[in-house]
Protein backbone atom coordinates (compact mmCIF):
# COMPACT_ATOMS: atom_id res chain seq x y z
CA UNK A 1 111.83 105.03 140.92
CA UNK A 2 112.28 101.51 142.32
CA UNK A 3 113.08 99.08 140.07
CA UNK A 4 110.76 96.36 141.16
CA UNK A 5 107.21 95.41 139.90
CA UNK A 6 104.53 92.25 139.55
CA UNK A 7 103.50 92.53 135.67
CA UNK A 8 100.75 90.56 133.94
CA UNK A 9 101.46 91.39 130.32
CA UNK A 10 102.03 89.66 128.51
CA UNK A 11 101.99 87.30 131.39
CA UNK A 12 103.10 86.87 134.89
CA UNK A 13 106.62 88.69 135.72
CA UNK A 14 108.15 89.51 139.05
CA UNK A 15 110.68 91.52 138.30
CA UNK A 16 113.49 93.06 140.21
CA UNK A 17 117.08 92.05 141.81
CA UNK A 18 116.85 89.18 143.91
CA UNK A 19 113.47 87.38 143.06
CA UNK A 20 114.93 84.20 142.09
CA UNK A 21 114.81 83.20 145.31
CA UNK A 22 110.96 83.25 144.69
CA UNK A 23 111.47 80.07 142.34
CA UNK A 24 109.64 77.54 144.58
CA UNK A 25 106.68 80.12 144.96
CA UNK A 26 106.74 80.37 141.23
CA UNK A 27 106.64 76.69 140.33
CA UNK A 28 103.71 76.60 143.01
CA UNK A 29 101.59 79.15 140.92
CA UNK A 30 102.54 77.38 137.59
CA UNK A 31 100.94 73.77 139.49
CA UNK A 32 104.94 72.24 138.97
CA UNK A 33 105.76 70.29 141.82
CA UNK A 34 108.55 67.85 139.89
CA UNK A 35 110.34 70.63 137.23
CA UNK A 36 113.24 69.82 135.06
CA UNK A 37 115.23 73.02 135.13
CA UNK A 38 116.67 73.43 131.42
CA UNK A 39 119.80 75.21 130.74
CA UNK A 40 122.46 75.14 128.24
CA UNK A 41 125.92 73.48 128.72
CA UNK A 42 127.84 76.98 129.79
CA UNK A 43 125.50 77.64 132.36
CA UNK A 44 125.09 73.96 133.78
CA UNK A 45 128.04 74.58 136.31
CA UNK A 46 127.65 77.90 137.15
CA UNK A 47 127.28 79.25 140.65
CA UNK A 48 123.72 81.21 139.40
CA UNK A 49 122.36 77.74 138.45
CA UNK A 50 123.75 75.82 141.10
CA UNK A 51 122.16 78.02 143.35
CA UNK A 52 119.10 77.63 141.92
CA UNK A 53 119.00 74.01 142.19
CA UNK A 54 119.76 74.36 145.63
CA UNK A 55 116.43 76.38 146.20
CA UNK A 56 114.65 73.92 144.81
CA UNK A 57 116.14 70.69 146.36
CA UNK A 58 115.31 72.47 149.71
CA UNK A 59 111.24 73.43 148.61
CA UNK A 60 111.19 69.85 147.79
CA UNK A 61 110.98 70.49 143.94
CA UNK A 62 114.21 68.23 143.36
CA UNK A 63 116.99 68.98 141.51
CA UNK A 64 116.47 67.83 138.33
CA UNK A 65 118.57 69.06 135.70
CA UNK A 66 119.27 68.90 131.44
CA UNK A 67 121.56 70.78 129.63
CA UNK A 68 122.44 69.00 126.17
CA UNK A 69 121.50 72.17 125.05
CA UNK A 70 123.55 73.71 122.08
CA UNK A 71 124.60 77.31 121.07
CA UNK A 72 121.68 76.74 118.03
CA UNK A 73 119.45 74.56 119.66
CA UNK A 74 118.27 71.26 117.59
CA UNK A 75 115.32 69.04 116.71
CA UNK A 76 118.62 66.44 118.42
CA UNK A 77 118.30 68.38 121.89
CA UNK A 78 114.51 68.34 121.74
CA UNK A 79 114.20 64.33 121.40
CA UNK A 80 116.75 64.16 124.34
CA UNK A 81 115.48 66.53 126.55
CA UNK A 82 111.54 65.09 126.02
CA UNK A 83 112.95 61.99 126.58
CA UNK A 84 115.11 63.40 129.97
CA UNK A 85 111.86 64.99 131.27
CA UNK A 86 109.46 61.67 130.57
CA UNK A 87 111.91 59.36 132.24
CA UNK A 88 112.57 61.88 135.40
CA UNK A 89 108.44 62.11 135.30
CA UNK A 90 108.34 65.78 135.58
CA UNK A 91 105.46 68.10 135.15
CA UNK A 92 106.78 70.81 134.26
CA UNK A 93 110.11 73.00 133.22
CA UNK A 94 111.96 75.56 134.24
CA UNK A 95 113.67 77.67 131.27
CA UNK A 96 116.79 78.72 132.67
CA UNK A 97 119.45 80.77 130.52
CA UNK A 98 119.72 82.80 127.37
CA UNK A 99 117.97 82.51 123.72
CA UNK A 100 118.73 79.00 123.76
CA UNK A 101 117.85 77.53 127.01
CA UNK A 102 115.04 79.44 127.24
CA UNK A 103 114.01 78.33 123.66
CA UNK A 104 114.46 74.68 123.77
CA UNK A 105 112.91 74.09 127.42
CA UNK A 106 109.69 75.97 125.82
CA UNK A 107 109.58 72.85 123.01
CA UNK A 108 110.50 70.19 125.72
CA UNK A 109 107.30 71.07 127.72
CA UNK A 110 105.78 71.81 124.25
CA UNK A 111 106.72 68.11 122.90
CA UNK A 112 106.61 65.86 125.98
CA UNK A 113 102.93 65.09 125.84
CA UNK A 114 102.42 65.00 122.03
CA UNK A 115 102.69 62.21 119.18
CA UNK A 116 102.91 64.15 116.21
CA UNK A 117 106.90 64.69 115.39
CA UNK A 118 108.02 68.54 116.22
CA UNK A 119 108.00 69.68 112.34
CA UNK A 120 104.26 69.10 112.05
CA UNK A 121 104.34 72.29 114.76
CA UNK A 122 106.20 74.63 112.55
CA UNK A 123 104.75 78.22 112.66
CA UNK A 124 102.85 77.90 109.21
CA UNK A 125 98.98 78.66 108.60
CA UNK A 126 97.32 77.16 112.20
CA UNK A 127 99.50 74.06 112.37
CA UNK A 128 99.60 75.05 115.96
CA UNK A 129 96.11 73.85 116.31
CA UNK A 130 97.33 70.24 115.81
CA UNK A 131 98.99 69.93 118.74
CA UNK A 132 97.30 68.39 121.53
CA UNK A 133 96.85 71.67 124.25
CA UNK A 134 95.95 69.82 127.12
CA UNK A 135 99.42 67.62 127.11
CA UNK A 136 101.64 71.21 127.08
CA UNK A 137 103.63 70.99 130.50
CA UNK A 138 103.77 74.37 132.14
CA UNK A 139 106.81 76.82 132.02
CA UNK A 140 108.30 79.00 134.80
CA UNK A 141 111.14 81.24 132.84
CA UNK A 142 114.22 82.68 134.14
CA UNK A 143 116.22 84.52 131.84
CA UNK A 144 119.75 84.82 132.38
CA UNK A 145 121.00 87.42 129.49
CA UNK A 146 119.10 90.48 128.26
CA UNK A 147 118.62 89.67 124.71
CA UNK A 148 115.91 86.99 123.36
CA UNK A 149 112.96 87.85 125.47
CA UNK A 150 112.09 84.26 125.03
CA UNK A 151 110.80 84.26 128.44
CA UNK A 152 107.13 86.39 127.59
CA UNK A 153 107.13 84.47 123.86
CA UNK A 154 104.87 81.86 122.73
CA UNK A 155 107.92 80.42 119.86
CA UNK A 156 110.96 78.90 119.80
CA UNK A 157 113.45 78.69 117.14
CA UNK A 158 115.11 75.03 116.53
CA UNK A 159 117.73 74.01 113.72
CA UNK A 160 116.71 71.38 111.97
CA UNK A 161 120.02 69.11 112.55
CA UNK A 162 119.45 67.01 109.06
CA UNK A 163 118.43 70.63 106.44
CA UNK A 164 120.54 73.38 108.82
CA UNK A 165 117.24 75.59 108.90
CA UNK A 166 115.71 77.03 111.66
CA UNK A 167 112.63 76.61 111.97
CA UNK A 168 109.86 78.18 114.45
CA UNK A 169 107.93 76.22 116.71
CA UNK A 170 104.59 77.74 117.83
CA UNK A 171 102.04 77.53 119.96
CA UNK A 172 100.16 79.93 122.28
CA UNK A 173 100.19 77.78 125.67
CA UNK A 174 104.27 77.84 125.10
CA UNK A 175 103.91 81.01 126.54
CA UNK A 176 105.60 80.69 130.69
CA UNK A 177 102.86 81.27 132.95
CA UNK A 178 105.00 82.72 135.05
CA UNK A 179 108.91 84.55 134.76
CA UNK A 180 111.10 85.79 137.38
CA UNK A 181 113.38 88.58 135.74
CA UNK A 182 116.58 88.67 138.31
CA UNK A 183 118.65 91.22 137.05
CA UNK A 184 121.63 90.10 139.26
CA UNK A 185 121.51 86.62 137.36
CA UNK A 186 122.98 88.79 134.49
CA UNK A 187 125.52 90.70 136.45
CA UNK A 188 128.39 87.98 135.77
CA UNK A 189 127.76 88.07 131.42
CA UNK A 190 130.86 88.90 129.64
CA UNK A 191 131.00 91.84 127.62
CA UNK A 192 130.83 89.92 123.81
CA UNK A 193 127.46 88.34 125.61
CA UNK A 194 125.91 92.02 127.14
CA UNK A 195 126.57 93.44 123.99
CA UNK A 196 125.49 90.64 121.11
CA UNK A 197 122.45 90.30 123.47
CA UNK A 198 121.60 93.80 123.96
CA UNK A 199 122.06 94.83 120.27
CA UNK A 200 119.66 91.73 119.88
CA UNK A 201 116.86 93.00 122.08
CA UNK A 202 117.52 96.51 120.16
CA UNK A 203 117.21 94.64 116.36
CA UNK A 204 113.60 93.57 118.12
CA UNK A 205 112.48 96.92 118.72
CA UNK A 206 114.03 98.29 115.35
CA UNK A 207 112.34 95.46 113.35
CA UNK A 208 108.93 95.41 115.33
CA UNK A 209 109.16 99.71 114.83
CA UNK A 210 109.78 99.45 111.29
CA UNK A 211 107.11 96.62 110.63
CA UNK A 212 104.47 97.80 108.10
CA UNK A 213 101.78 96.07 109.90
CA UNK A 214 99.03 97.73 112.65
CA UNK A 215 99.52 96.96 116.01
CA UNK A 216 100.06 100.56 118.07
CA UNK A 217 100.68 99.12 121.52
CA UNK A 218 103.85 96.58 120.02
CA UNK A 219 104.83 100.40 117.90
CA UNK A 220 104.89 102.37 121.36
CA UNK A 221 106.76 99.55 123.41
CA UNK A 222 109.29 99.13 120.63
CA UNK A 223 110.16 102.69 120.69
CA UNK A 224 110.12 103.11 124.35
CA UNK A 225 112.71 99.48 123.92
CA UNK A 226 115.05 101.22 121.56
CA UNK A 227 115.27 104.25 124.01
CA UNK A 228 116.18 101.72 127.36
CA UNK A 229 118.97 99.98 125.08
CA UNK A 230 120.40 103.45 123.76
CA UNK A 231 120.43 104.79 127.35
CA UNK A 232 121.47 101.48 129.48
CA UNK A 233 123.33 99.02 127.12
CA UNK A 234 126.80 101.51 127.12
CA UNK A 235 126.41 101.38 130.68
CA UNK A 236 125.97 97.47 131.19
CA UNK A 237 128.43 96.91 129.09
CA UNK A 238 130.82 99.24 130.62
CA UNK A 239 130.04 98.36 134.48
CA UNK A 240 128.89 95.02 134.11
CA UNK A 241 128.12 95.07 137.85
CA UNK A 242 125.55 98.39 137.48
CA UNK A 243 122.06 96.60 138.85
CA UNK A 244 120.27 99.47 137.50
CA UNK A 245 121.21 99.19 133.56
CA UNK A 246 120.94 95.17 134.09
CA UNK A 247 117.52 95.71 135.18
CA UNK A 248 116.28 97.92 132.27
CA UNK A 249 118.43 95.73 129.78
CA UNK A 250 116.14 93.07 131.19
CA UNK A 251 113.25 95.36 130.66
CA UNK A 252 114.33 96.36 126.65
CA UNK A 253 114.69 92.79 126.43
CA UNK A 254 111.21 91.57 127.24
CA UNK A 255 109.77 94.77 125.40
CA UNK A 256 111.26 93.58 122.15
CA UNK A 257 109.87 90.16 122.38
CA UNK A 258 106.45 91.62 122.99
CA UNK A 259 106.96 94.35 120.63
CA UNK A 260 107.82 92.01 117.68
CA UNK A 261 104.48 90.53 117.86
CA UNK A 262 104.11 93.41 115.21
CA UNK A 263 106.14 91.38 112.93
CA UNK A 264 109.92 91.00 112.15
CA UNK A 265 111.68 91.76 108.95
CA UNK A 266 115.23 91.50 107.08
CA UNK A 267 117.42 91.48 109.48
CA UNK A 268 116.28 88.03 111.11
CA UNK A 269 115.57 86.84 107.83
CA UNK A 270 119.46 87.23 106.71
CA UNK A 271 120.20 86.22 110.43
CA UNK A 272 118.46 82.46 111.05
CA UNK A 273 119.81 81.01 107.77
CA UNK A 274 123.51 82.01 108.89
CA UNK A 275 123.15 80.86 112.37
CA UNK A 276 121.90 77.86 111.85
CA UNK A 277 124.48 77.20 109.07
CA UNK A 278 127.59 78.73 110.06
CA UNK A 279 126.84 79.11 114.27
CA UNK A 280 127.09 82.31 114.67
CA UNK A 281 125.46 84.01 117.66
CA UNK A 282 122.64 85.47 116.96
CA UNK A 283 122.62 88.72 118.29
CA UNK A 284 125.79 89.64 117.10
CA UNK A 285 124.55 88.20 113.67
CA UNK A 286 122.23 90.69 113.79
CA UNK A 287 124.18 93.68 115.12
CA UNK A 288 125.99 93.16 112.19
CA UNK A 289 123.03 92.86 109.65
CA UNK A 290 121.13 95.51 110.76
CA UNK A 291 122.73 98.76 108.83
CA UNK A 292 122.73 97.01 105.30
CA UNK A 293 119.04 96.60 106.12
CA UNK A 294 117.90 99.75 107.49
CA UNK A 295 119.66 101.00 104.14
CA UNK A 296 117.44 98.27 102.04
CA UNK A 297 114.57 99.73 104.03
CA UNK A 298 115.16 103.32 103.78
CA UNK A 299 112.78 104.69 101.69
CA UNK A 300 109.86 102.83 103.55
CA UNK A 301 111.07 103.60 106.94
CA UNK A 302 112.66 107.06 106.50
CA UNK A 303 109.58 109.13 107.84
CA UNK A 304 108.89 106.91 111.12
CA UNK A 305 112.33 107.02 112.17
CA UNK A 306 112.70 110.39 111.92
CA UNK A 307 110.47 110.53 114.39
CA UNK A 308 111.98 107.53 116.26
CA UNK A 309 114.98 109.94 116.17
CA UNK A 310 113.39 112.76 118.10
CA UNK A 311 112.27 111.48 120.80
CA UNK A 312 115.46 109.17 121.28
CA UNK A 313 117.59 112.16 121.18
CA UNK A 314 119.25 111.76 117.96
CA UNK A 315 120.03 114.58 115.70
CA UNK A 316 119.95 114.20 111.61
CA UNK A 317 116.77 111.88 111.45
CA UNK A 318 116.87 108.93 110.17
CA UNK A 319 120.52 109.57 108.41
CA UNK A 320 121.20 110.58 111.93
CA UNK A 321 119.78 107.37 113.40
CA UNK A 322 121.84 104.99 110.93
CA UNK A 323 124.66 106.61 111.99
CA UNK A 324 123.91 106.08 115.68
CA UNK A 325 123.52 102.17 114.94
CA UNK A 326 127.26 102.14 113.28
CA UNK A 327 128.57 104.06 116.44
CA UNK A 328 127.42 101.80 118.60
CA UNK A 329 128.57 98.24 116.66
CA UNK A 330 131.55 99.93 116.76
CA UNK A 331 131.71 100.60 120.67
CA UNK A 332 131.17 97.42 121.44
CA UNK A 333 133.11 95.53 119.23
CA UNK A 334 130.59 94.49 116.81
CA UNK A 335 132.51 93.40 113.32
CA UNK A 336 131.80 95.08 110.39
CA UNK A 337 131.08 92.21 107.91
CA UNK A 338 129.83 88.60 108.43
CA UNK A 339 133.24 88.00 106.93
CA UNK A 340 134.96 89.35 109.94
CA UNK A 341 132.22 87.69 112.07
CA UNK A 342 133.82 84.06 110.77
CA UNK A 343 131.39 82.91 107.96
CA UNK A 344 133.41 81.49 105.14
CA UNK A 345 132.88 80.45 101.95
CA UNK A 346 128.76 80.81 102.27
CA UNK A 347 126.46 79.54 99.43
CA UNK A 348 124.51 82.57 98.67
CA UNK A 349 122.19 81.03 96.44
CA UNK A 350 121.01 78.02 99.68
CA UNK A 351 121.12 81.35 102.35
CA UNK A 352 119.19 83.16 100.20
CA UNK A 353 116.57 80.39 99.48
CA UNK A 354 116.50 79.71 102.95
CA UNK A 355 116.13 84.00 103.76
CA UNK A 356 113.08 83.87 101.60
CA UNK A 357 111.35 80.68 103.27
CA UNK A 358 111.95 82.40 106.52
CA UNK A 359 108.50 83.68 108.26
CA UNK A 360 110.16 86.91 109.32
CA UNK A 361 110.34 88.08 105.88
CA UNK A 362 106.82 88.73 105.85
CA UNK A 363 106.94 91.44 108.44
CA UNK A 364 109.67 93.46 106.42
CA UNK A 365 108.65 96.67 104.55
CA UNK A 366 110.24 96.13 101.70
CA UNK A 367 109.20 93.10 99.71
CA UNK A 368 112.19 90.58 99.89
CA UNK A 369 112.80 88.93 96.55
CA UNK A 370 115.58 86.39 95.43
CA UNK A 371 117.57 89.09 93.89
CA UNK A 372 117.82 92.21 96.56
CA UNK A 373 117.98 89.46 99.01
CA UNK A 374 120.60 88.17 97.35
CA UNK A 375 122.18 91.57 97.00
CA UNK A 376 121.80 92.08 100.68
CA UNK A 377 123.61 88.93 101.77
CA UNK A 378 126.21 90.06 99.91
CA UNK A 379 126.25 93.79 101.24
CA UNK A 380 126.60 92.25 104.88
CA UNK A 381 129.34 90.17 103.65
């Protein structure tokens, strides 16, 4: 099978080694002919990007470039990078990176036309429908890692620099209308990076999966997510330079973003509120998360994953699944405990408030309340 494909859902991919060099041709279908290519500060310097701004200095696109972009991206990046993108009068963006370049580029074409400040946008009841549609700047994504899936979502997730919470931006037109997946843009991620972004595409697919709500096409891509990360993350991470796993990690990746349109649960929940206070990365966060939660969710989720089981090849069930999850932390690395992950001296009582306000609760099976959320917190401690 060749590894190469146009999609169209849940919007316009070209996928496949090599593509970036399509990025003029891209920008072209968006209607960008002035983008502002968004990346974070690691990436800024890197050959990948570089290269990248070459190809569009020579389509005539310019080169223009921001990357005041954070590990946990802020409502602080977002003012300077509308403010980067009105000044260099672009008309559009080009996401460029992991999670959080991808993330924050969506709100900076999101933000740049509107006058309402970026909190009025949070993902609550249809606050989206304030925002003014026609002002949205278009998007052309190009993921970098094989984690997020940010590049086929229609959110973003911003720290709110004054209240350390994240916070969800929404809207459907964030969506890229068009994403070049380049699996030899990943080929140079260190290990810590294929693996706490690969275990984050898998937490996707296990959340989405274990979701109690109805939506059979996000239940069938989740599995079929779970089953690309169990076959091709040990190998990406082991051969960093094996095109073929990079190109299905990129593939899980995606699948989990689309997946979790089902809903999201726990394991995010715990996750946002320690990122956004204590920086950790978020994959990794919720690598390590995600046993004490499948345990919280056990009795809810038991029968599905049995089945999840089978057809992944795992003996024992579900038991036999939740031991698979600890096997694999462990071969990459993962720590144990939050503790060993670097959070120190947390305020359970503010994480947990913060756990509960988080939208992702809603999508968990078990109903989170302040006391087994509290209890959880400390069983991932």
């Amino acid at each position: 099978m060749t590894l190469t494909g146009n999609w169209s859902y849940p919007t316009s991919i070209r996928f496949g080694a090599g593509r970036i060099s399509e990025i003029a041709d891209a920008c072209k279908s968006a209607g960008i002919s002035k983008p502002l290519l968004v990346t974070d500060k690691g990436l800024a310097s890197m050959e990948i990007t570089t290269s990248t701004l070459d190809l569009m200095d020579e389509a005539g696109l310019g080169c223009g470039l921001f990357s005041d972009v954070d590990a946990n991206p802020t409502d602080t990046n977002s003012h300077e990078g509308v403010r980067a993108f009105n000044e260099g009068g672009h008309d559009g963006v080009i996401a460029f990176g992991g999670g959080s370049g991808l993330d924050l580029a969506k709100v900076i074409a999101f933000m740049a036309g509107q006058i309402r400040p970026l909190w009025d946008f949070e993902d609550i009841g249809d606050w989206w429908t304030r925002a003014n549609a026609d002002a949205i700047a278009p998007i052309v994504a190009v993921p970098t890692t094989a984690g997020t899936g940010s590049e086929v979502g229609r959110a973003s997730v911003i720290t709110n620099s004054e209240s350390h919470e994240k916070k969800i931006i929404f809207h459907p037109k964030m969506l890229p209308s068009v994403v070049i997946c380049d699996p030899e843009l990943t080929v140079g991620m260190p290990k810590f990076i294929t693996a706490g972004t690969g275990l984050d595409a898998f937490a996707h697919c296990v959340e989405a999966y274990s979701s109690p709500h109805y939506h059979p096409m996000s239940q069938g891509i989740a599995l079929e997510g779970m089953r690309l990360v169990k076959e091709y993350l040990p190998r990406a991470y082991a051969d960093g330079t094996d095109i073929d796993a990079r190109a299905n990690m990129m593939s899980a990746a995606a699948m989990g973003a689309t997946a979790f349109q089902k809903g999201l649960g726990a394991i995010h929940a715990l996750s946002h509120p320690i990122g956004a206070v204590h920086h950790t990365h978020h994959g990794t966060t919720n690598a390590v998360c995600m046993p004490a939660v499948l345990k919280f969710n056990t009795d809810a989720i038991r029968d599905r994953f049995d089945a999840a089981a089978a057809y992944l090849g795992i003996e024992g069930g579900f038991e036999g699944f939740c031991a698979y999850v600890d096997e694999l932390n462990a071969s990459m690395g993962i720590p144990k405990s939050l503790t060993k992950l670097g959070v120190v001296d947390p305020d359970l009582n503010a994480l947990t408030d913060a756990a509960l306000r988080d939208p992702s609760t809603g999508g968990n099976p078990v109903e989170m309340t302040k006391d087994n959320t509290r209890a959880l917190f400390e069983a991932v401690l």
